[in-house]
C-alpha atoms as a PDB file:
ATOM      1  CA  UNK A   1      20.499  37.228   8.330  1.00  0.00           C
ATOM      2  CA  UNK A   2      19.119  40.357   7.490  1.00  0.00           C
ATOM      3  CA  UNK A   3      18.303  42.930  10.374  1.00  0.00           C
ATOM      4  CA  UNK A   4      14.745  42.822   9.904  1.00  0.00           C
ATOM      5  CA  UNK A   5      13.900  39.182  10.116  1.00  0.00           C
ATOM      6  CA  UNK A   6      17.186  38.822  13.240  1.00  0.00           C
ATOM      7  CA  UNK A   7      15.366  41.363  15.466  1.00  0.00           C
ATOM      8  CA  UNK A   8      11.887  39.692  15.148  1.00  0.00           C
ATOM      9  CA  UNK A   9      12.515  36.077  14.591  1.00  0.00           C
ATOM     10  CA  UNK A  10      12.587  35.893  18.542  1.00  0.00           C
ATOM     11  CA  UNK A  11       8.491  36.929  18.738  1.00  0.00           C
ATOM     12  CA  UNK A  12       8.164  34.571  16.037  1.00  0.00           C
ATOM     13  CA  UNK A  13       9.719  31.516  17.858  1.00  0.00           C
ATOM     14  CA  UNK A  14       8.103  32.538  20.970  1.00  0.00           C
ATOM     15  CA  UNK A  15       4.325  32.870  19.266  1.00  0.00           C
ATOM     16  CA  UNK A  16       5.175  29.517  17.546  1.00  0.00           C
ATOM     17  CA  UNK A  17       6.092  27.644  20.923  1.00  0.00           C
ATOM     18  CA  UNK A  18       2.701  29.283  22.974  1.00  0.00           C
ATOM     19  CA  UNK A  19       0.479  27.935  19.683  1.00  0.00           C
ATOM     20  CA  UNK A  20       2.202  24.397  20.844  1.00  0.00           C
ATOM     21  CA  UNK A  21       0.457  24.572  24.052  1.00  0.00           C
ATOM     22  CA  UNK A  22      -3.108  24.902  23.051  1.00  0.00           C
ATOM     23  CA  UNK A  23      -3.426  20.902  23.210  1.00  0.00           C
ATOM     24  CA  UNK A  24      -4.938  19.929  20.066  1.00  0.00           C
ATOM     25  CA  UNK A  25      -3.947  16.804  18.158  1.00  0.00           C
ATOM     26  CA  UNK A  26      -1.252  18.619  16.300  1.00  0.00           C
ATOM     27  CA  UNK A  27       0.483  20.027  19.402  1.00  0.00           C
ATOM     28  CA  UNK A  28       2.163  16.768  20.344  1.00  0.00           C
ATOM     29  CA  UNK A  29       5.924  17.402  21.351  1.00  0.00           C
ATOM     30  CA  UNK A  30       6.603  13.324  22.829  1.00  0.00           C
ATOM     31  CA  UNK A  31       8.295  12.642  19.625  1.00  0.00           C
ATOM     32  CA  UNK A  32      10.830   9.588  21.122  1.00  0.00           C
ATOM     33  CA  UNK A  33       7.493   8.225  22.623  1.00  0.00           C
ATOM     34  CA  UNK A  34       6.059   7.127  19.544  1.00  0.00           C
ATOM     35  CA  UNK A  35       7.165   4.801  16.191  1.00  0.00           C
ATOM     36  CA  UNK A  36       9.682   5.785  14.412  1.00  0.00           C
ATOM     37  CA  UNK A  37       9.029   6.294  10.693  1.00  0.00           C
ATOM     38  CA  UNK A  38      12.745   6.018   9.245  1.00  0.00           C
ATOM     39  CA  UNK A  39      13.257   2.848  11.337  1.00  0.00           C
ATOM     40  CA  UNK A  40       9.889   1.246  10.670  1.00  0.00           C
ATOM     41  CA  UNK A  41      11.532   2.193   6.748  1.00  0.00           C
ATOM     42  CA  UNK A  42      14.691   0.243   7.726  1.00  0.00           C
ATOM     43  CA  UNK A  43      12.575  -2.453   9.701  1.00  0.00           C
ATOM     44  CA  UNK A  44      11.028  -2.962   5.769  1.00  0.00           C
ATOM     45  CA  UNK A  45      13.662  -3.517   3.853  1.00  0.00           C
ATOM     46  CA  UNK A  46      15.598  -5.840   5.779  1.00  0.00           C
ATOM     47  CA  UNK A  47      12.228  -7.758   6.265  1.00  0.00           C
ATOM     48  CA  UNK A  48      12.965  -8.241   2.320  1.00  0.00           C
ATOM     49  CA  UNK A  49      15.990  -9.294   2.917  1.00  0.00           C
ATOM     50  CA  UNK A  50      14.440 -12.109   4.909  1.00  0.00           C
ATOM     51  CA  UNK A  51      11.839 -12.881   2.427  1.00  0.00           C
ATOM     52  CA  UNK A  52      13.874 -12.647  -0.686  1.00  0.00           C
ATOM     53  CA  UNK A  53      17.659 -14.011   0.242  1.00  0.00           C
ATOM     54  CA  UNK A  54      19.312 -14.029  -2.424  1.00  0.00           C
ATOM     55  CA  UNK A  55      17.967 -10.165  -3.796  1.00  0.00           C
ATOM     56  CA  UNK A  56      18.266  -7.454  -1.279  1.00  0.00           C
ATOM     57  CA  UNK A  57      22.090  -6.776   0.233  1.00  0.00           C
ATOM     58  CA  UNK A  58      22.624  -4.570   3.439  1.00  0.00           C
ATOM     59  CA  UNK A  59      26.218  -3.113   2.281  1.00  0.00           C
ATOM     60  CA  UNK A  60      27.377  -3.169   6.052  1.00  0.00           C
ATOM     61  CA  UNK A  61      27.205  -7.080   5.249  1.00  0.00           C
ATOM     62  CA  UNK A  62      30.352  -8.584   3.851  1.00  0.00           C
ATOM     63  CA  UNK A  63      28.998 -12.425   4.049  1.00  0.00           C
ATOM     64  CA  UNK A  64      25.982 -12.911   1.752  1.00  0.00           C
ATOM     65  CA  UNK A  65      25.103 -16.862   2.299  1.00  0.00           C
ATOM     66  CA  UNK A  66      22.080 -17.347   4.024  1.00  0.00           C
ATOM     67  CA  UNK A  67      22.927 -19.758   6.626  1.00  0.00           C
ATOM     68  CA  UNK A  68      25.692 -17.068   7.798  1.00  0.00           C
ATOM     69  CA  UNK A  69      23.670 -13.741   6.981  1.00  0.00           C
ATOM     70  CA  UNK A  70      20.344 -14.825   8.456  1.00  0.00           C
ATOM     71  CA  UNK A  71      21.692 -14.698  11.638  1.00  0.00           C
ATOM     72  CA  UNK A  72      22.655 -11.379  11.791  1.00  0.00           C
ATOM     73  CA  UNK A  73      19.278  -9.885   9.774  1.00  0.00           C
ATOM     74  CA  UNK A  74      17.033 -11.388  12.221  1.00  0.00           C
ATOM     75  CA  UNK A  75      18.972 -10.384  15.142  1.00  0.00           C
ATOM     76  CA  UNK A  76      18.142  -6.907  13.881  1.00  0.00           C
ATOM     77  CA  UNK A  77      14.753  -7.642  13.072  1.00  0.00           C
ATOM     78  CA  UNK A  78      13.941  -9.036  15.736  1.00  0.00           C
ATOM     79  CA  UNK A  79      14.995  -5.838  18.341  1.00  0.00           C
ATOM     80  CA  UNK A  80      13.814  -3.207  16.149  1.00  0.00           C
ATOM     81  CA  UNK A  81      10.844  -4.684  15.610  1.00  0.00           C
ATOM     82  CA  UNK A  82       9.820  -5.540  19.317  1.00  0.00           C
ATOM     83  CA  UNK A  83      11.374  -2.074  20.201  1.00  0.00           C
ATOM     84  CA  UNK A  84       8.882  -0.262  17.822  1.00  0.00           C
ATOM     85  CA  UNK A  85       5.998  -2.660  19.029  1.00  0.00           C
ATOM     86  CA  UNK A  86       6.672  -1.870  22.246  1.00  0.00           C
ATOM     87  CA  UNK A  87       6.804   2.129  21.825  1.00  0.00           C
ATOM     88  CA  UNK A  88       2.898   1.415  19.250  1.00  0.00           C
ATOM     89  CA  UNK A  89       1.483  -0.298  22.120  1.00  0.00           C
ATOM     90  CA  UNK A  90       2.577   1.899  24.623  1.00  0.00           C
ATOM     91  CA  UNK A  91       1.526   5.068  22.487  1.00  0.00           C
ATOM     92  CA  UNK A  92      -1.761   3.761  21.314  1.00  0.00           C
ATOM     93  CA  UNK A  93      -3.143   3.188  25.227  1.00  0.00           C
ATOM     94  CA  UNK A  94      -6.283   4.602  26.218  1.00  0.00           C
ATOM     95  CA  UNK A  95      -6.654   7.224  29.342  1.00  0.00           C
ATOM     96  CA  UNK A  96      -6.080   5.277  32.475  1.00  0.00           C
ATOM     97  CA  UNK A  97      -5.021   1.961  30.702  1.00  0.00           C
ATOM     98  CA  UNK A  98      -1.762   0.626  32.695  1.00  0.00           C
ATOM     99  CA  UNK A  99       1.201  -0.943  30.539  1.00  0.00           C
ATOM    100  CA  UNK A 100       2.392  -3.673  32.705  1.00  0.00           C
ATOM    101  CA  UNK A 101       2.180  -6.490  30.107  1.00  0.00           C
ATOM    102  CA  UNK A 102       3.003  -4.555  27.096  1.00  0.00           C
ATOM    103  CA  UNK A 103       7.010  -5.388  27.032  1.00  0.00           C
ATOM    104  CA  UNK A 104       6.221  -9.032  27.588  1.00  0.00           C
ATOM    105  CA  UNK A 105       2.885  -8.927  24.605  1.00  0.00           C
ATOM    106  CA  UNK A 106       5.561  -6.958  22.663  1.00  0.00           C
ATOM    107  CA  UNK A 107       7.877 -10.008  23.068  1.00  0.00           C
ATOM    108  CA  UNK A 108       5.220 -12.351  21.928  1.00  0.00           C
ATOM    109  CA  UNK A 109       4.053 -10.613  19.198  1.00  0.00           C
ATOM    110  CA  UNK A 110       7.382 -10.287  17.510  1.00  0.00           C
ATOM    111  CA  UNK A 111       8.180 -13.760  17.951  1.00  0.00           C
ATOM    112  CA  UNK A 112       4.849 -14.768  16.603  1.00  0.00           C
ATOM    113  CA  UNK A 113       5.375 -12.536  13.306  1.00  0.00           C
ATOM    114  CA  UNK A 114       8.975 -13.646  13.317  1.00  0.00           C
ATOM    115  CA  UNK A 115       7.514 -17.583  13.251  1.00  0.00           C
ATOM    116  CA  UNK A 116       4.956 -16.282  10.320  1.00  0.00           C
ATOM    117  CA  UNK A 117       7.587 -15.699   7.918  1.00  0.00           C
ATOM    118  CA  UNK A 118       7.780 -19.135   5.933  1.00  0.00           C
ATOM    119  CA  UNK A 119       3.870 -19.125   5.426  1.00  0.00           C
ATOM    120  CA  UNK A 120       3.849 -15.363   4.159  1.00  0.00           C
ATOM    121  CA  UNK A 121       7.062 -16.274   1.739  1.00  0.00           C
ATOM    122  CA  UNK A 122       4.397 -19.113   0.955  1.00  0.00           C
ATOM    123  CA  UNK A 123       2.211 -16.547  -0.515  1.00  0.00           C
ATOM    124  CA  UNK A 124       4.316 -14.332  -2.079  1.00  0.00           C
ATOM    125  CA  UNK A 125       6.233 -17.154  -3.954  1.00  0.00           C
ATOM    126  CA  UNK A 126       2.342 -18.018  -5.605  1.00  0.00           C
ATOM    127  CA  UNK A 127       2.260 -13.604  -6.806  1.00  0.00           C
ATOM    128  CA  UNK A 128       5.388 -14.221  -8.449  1.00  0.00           C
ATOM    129  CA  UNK A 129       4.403 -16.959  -9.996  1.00  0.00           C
ATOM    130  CA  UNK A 130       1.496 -15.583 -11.226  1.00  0.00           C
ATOM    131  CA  UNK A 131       3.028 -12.353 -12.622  1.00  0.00           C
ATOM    132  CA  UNK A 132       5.457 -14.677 -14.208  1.00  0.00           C
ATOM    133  CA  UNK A 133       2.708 -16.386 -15.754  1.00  0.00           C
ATOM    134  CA  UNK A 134       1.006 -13.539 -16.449  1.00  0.00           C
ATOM    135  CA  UNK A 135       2.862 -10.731 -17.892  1.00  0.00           C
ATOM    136  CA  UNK A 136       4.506 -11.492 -21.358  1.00  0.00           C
ATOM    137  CA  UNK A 137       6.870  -8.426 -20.958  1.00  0.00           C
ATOM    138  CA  UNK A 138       8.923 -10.033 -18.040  1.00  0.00           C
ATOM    139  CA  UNK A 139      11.873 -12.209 -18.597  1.00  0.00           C
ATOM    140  CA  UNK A 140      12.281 -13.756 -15.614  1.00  0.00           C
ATOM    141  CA  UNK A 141      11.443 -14.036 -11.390  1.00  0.00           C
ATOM    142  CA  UNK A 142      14.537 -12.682 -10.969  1.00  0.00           C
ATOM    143  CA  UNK A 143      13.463  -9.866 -12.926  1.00  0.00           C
ATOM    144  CA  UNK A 144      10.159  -9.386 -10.787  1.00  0.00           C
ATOM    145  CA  UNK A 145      11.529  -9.792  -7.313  1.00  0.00           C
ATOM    146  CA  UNK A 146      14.024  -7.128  -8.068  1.00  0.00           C
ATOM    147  CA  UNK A 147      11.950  -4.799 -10.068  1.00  0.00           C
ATOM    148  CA  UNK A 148       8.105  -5.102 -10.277  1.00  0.00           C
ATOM    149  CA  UNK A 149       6.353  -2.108  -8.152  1.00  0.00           C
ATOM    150  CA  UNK A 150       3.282  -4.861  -7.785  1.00  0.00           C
ATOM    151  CA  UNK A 151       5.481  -7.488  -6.459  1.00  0.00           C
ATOM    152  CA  UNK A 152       7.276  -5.180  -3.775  1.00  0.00           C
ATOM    153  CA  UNK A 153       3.780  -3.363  -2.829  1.00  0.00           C
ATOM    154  CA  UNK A 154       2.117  -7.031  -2.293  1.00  0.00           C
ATOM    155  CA  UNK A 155       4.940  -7.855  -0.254  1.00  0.00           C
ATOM    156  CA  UNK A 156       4.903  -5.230   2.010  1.00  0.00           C
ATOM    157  CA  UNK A 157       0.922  -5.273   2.078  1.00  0.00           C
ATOM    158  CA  UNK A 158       1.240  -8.984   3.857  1.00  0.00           C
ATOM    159  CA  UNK A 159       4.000  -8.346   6.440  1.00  0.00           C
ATOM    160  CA  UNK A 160       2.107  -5.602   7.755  1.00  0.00           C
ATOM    161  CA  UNK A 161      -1.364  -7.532   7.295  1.00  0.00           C
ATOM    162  CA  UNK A 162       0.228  -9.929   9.472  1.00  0.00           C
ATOM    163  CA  UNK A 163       1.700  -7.290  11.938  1.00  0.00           C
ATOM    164  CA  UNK A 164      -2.206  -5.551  12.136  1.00  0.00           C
ATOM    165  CA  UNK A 165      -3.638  -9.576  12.568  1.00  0.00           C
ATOM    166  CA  UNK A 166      -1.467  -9.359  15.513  1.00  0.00           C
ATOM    167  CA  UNK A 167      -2.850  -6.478  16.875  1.00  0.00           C
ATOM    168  CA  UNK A 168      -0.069  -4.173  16.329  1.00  0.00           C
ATOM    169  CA  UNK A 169      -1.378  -0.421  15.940  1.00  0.00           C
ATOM    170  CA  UNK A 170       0.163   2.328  13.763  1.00  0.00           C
ATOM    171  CA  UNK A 171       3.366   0.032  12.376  1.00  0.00           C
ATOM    172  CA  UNK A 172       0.976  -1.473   9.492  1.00  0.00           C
ATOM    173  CA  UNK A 173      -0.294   1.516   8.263  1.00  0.00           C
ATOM    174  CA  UNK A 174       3.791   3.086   8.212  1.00  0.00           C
ATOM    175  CA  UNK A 175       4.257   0.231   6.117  1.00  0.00           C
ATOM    176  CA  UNK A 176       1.894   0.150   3.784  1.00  0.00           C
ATOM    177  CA  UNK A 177       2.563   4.192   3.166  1.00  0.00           C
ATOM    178  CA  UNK A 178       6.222   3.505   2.727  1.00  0.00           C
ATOM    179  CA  UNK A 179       5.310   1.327  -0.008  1.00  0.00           C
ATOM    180  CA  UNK A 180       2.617   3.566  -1.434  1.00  0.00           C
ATOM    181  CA  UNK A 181       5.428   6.638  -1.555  1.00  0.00           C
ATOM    182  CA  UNK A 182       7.273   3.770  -3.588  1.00  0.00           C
ATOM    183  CA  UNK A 183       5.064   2.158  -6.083  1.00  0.00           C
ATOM    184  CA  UNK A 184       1.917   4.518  -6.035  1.00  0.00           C
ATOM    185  CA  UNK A 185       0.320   1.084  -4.841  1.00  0.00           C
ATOM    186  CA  UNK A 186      -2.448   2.586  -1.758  1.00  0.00           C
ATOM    187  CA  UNK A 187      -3.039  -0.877  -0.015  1.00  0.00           C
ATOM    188  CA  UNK A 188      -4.102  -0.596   3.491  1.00  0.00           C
ATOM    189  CA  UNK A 189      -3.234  -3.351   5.642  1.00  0.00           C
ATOM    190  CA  UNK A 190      -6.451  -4.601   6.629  1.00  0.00           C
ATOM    191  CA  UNK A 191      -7.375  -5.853   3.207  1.00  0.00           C
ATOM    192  CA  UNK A 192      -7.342  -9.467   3.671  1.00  0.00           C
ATOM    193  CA  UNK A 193      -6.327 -10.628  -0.272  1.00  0.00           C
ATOM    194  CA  UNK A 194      -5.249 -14.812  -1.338  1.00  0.00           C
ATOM    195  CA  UNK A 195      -3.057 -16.280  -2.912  1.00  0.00           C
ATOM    196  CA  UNK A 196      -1.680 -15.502  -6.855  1.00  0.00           C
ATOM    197  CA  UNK A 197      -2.045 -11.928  -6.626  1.00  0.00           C
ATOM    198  CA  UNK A 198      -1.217  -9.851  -9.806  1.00  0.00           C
ATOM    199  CA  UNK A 199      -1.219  -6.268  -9.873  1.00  0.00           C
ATOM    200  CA  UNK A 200      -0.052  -5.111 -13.394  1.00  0.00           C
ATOM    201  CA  UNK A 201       1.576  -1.670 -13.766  1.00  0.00           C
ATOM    202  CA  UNK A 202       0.015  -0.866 -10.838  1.00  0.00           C
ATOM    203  CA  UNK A 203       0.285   3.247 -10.481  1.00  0.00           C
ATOM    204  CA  UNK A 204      -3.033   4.460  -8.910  1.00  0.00           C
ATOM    205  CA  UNK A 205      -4.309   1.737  -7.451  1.00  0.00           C
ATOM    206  CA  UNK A 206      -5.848   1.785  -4.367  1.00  0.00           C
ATOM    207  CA  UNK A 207      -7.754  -0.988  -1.962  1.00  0.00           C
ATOM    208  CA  UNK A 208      -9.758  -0.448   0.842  1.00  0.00           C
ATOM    209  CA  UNK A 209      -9.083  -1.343   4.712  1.00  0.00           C
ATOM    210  CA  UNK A 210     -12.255  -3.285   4.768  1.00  0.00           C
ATOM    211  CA  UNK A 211     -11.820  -5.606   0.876  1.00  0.00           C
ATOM    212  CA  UNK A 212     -11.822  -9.299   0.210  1.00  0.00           C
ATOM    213  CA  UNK A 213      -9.840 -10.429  -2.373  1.00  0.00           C
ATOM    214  CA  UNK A 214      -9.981 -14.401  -3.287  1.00  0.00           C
ATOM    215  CA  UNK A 215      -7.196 -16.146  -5.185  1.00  0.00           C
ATOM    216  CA  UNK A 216      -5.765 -16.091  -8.334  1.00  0.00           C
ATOM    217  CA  UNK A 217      -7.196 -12.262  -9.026  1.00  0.00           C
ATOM    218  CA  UNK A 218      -5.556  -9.715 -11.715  1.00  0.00           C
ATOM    219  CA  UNK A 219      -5.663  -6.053 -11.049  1.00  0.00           C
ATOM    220  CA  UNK A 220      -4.452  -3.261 -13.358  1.00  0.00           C
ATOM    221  CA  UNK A 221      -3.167   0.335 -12.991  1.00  0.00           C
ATOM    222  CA  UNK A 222      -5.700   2.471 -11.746  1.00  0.00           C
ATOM    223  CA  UNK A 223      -8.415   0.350 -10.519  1.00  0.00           C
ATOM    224  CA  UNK A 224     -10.093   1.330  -6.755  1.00  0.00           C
ATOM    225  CA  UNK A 225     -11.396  -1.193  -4.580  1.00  0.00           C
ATOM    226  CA  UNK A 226     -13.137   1.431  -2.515  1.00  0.00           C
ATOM    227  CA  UNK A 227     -15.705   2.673   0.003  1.00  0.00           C
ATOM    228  CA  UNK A 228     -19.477   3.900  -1.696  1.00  0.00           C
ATOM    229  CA  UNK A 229     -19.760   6.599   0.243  1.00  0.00           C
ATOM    230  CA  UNK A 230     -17.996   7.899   3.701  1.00  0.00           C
ATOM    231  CA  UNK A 231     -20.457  10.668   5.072  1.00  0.00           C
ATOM    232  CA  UNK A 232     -20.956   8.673   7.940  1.00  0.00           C
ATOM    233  CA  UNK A 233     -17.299   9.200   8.919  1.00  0.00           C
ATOM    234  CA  UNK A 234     -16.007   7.412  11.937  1.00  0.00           C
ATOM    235  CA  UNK A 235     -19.403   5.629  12.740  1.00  0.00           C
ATOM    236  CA  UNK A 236     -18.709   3.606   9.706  1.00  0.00           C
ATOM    237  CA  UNK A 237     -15.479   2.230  11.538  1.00  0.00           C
ATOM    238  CA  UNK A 238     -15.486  -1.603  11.392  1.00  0.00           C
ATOM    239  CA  UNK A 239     -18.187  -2.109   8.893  1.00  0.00           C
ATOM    240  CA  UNK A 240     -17.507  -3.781   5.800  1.00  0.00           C
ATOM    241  CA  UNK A 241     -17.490  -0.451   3.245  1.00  0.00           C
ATOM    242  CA  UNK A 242     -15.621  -1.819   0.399  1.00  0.00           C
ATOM    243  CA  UNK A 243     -15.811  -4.677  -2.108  1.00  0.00           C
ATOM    244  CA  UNK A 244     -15.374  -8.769  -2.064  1.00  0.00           C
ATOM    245  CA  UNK A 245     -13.453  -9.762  -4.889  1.00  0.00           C
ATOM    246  CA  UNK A 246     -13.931 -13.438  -5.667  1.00  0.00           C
ATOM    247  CA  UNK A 247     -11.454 -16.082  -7.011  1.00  0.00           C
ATOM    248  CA  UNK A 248     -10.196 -15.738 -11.218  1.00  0.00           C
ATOM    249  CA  UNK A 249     -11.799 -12.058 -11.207  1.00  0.00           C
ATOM    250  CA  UNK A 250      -9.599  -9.933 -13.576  1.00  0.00           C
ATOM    251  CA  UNK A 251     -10.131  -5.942 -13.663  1.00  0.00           C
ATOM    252  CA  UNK A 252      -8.827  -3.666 -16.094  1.00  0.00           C
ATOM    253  CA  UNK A 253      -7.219  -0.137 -15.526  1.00  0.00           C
ATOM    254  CA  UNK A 254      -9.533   2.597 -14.262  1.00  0.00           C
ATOM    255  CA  UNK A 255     -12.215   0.387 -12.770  1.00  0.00           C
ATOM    256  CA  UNK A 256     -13.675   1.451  -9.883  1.00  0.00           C
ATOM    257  CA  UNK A 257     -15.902  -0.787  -7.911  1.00  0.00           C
ATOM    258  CA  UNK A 258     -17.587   0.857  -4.842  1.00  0.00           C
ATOM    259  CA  UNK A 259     -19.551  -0.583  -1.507  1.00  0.00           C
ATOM    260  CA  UNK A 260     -19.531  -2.838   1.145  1.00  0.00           C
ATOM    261  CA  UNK A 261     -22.232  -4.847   0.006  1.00  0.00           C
ATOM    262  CA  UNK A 262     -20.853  -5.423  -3.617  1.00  0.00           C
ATOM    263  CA  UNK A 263     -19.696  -8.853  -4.735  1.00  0.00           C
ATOM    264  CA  UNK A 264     -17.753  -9.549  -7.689  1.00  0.00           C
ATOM    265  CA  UNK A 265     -18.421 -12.768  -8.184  1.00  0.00           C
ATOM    266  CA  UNK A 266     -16.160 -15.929  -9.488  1.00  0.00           C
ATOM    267  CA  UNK A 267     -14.254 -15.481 -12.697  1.00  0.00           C
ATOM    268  CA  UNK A 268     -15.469 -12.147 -13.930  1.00  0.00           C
ATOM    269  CA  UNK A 269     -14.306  -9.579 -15.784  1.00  0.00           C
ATOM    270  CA  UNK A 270     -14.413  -5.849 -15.060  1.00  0.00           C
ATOM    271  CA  UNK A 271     -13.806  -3.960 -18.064  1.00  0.00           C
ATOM    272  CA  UNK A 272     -11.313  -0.564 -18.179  1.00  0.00           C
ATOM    273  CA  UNK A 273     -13.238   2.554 -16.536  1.00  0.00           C
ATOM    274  CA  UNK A 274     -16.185   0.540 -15.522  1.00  0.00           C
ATOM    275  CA  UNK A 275     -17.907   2.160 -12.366  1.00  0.00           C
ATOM    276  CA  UNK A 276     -19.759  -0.449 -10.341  1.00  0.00           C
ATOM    277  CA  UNK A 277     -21.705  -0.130  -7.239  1.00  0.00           C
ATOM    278  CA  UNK A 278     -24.052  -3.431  -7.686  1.00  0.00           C
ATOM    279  CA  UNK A 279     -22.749  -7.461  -7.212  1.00  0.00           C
ATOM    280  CA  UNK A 280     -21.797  -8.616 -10.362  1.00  0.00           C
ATOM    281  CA  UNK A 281     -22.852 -12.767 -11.114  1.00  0.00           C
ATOM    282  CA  UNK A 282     -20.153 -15.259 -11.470  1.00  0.00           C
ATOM    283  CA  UNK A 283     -18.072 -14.984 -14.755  1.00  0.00           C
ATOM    284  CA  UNK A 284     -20.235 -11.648 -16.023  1.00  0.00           C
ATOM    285  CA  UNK A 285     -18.223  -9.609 -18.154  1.00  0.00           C
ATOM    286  CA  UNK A 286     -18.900  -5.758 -17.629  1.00  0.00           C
ATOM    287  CA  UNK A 287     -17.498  -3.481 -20.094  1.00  0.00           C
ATOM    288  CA  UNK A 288     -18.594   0.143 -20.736  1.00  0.00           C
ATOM    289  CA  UNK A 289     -19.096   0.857 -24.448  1.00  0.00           C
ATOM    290  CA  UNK A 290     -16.771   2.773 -26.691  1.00  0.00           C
ATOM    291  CA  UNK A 291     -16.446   6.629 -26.884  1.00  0.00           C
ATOM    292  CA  UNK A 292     -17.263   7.545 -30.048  1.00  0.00           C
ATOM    293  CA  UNK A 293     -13.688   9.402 -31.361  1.00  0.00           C
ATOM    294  CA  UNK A 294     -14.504  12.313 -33.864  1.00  0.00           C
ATOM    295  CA  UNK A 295     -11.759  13.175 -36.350  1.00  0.00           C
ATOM    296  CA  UNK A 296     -12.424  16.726 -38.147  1.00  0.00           C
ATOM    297  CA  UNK A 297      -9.555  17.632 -40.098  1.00  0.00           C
ATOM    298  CA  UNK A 298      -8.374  21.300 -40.881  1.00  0.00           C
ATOM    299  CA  UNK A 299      -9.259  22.074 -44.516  1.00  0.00           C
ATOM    300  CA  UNK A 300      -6.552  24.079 -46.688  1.00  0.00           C
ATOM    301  CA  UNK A 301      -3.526  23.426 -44.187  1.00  0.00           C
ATOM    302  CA  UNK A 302      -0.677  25.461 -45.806  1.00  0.00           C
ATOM    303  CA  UNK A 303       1.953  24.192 -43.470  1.00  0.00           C
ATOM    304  CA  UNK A 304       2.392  23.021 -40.185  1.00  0.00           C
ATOM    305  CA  UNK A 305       2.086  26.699 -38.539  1.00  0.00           C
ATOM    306  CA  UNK A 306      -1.500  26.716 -39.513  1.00  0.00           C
ATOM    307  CA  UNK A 307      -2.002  23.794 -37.566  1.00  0.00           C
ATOM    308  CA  UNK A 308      -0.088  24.498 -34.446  1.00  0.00           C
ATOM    309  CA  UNK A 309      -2.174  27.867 -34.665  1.00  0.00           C
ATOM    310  CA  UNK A 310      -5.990  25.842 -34.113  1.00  0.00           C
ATOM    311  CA  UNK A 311      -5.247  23.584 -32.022  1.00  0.00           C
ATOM    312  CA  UNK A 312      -8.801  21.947 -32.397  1.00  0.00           C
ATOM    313  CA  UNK A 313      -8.639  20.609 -35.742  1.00  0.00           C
ATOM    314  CA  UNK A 314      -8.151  17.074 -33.945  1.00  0.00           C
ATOM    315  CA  UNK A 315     -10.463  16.718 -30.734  1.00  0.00           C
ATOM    316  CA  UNK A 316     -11.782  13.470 -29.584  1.00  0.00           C
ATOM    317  CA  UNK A 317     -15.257  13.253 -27.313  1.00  0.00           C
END
């Protein structure tokens, strides 16, 4: 290290540690008193190896049949799981709020998720069905289990909807993140969404804590479900701010549909980049009309340098 930067590295540390002690939100040092990111990660995955058997190995596994695998993936579940409940609940307490119960709620809770599984599997079976049904580009379930970015972000979005329902703070949201770093899927876990799910592509989409989606919807890549407008900050907390999707809606890529009090109603169709703040009637179809594309071409091109030189012989508006 270079004499400069040896001799005054010690100020630097010690400047660094004193800014730690100013007590802002930031300054937090209780690091093993609150979840734990990379094992809320690890909880995740072998979750899908609960929900999809027969898809998602752990290598330190050498038997793979479920009767003699489950076992050993719940027993795993099951204490990291109650162990990071127990450190949310704990963490998230209030000034003066005692923690007596919270090992034996954290107990409960787990084995209430735990005894949730077979009806979430029930809904996730119906979104890969549906993207089966509805994606002429896939070749099989198989296929989609192991490979869609739509398929693994719904799946995530309704173990930790179920975890939140629960009233389990800060796990859901690690979740949902972890899958959001994954598939560029942003779906926060207190969007309640139904059965048949399809989310197409999917990259850029994004759905608000506070939406209702009804069965049997289609979403594309870069649609948001979202809020009309936040100024109000924090006193907007548990109001409805974004949108209620009803049953059979399909929306195309770029949509955005804004506001609390905005109903898409049964069976209709938002077209690509349509911006809607206002309910929409049962099977409406919005569409925004067609950019006119202009097409001026050079005159007395030479060779290809003169067109690489003027760039704007092609421009579209």
């Amino acid at each position: 290290m270079p004499d400069i930067i040896e001799r005054g590295i010690q100020d630097v540390i010690h400047d660094i540690l004193s800014d730690y002690e100013k007590g802002r939100s930031i300054d937090k040092l209780d690091m093993f008193r609150q979840p734990d990111r990379q094992v809320v990660t690890e909880l995740t995955e072998k979750l899908f190896r609960i929900v999809f058997p027969g898809f998602f190995k752990d290598k330190s596994y050498r038997i793979y049949h479920a009767k003699n695998s489950l076992p050993l993936v719940m027993e795993d579940v099951a204490y990291l799981l109650n162990k990071q409940i127990t450190v949310a609940l704990r963490y998230n307490l209030k000034p003066g709020q005692g923690d007596e119960d919270i090992d034996r709620r954290a107990e409960h809770i787990t084995l209430e998720f735990l005894r949730g599984i077979p009806t979430i599997r029930d809904f996730i079976e119906t979104d890969v069905q549906t993207t089966m049904d509805g994606d002429p580009a896939a070749n099989s379930e198989d296929e989609i289990i192991s490979s869609y970015p739509g398929i693994h972000a719904i799946t995530v979005h309704r173990l930790a909807h179920a975890l939140l329902g629960l009233g389990v703070p800060v796990l859901p949201r690690i979740m949902s993140e972890y899958a959001h770093s994954r598939t560029g899927i942003d779906i926060h876990p207190g969007a309640k969404i139904g059965k048949f799910f399809f989310i197409d592509h999917g990259t850029g989409i994004v759905i608000g804590e506070t939406t209702t989606i009804g069965d049997h919807v289609k979403i594309y890549q870069g649609v948001t479900l979202g809020a009309l407008s936040t100024k109000g900050g924090r006193h907007l907390k548990n109001q409805k701010r974004h949108p209620t999707i009803e049953d059979h809606v399909t929306i195309y890529s770029g949509a955005s549909i804004l506001g609390g009090n905005t109903v898409i109603g049964k069976g209709a169709v938002i077209g690509g980049n349509a911006f809607v703040t206002k309910s929409v009637a049962p099977f409406t179809h919005i569409s925004v009309k067609n950019q006119e594309l202009r097409y001026d071409r050079k005159k007395n091109v030479v060779n290809k340098t003169d067109i690489e030189e003027d760039g704007d012989w092609f421009y579209m508006i």
